[in-house]
Each structure stands twice: as C-alpha cells, then as structure tokens.
Protein backbone atom coordinates (compact mmCIF):
# COMPACT_ATOMS: atom_id res chain seq x y z
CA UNK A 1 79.01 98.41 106.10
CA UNK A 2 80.38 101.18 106.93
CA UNK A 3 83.12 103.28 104.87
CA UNK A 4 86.81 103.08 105.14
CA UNK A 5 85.91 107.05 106.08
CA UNK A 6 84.61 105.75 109.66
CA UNK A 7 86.42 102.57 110.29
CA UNK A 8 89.55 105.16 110.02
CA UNK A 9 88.32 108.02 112.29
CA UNK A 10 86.92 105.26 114.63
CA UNK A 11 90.64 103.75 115.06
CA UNK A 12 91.80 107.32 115.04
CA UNK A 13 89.90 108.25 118.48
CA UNK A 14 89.88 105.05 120.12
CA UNK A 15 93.76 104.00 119.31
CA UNK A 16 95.06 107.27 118.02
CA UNK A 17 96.07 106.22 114.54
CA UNK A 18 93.79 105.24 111.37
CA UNK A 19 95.46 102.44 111.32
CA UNK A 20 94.64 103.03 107.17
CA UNK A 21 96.71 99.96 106.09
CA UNK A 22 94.86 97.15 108.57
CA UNK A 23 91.35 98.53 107.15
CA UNK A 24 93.00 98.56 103.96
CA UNK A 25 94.50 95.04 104.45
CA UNK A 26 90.91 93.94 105.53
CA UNK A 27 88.98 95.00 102.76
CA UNK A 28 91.46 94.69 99.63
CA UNK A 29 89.19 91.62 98.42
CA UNK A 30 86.31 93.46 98.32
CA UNK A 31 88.00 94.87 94.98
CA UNK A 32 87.40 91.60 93.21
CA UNK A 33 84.39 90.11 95.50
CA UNK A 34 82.59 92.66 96.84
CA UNK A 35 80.48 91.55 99.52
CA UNK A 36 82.30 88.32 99.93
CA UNK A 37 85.23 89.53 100.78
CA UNK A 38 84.00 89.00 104.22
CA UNK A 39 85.00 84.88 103.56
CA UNK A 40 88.13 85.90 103.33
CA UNK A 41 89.34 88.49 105.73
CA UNK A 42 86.32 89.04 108.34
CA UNK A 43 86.66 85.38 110.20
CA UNK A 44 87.46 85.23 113.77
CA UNK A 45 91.48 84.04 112.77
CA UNK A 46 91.58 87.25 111.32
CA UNK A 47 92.74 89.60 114.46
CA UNK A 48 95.65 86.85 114.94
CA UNK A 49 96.55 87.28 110.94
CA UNK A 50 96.87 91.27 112.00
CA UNK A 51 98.47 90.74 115.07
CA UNK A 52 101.27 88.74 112.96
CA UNK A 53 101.62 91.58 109.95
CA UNK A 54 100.73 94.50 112.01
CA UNK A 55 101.61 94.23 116.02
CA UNK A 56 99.62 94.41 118.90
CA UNK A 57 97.66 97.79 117.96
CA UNK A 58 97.11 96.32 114.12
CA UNK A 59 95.01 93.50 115.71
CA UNK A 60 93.06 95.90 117.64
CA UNK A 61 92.17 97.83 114.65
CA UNK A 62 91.49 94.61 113.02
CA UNK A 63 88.68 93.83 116.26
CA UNK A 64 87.15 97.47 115.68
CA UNK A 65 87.40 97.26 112.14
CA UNK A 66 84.96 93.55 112.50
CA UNK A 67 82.95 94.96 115.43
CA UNK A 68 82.03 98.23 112.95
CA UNK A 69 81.49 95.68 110.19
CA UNK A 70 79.03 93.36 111.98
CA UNK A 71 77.45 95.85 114.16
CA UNK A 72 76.71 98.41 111.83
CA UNK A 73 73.33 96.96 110.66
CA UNK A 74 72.12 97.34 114.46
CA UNK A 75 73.84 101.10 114.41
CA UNK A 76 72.00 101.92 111.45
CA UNK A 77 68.77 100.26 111.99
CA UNK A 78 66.37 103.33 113.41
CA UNK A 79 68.07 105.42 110.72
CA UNK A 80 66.58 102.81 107.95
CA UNK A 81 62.85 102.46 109.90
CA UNK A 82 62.58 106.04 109.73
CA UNK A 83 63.82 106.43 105.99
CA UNK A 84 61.36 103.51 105.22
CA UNK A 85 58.82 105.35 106.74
C-alpha cells in the first residue's frame, strides 16, 4: 500500500487539495487492525460514506485513495521482480 505521503500528493495534483482528512478517515482502523482495516473502510459503499461526511471532492479522494490502494501491487510489481532479482 502505498503511504499516506502519496495518497496525499496524488489528491494534491489531480484535485488540488490532500484531501489529508478523507485518507485519514480511510485508514484510521488500520491503527487497531492493520491490514484489515481494508473490511472496514476500503468496500465499494465507501465513496458514498465520503461523499456524505466530506462532499463531492471528499468522495473523489476517497475513489483515488481505493484505486492507489488496490492498484499499487500492479504499480509496484517490476520494481519487486527486479529487487528479487
């Protein structure tokens, strides 16, 4: 996954904001769960749970913020074959 560092600058040049309390929002359980904090606050009702608490532009952080999430395994994937090389 990557870190809060990313998912912020990401928001930051596609929305122009961090948007640092929806990333925030999204992965406060990971405090107490760690990787499963994903069952909580990485479903697909989970853009419409920002869109209620943070607008329009909160929900669209929260749909970058899953996209980064899920697709970063693919993103990093020649990185790892050529460290495991």
């Amino acid at each position: 996954m990557p870190s809060r560092f990313i998912h912020n600058n990401v928001n930051r040049f596609l929305l122009g904001d961090s948007h640092e309390n929806v990333n925030a929002w999204m992965d406060y359980p990971a405090k107490y769960l760690g990787r499963h904090h994903r069952l909580f606050r990485h479903t697909p009702w989970t853009p419409i749970q920002a869109w209620k608490k943070f607008g329009f532009t909160g929900m669209l952080a929260c749909i970058i913020h899953l996209t980064l999430d899920y697709g970063w395994g693919i993103i990093t994937l020649p990185w790892r074959m050529i460290k495991g090389l």
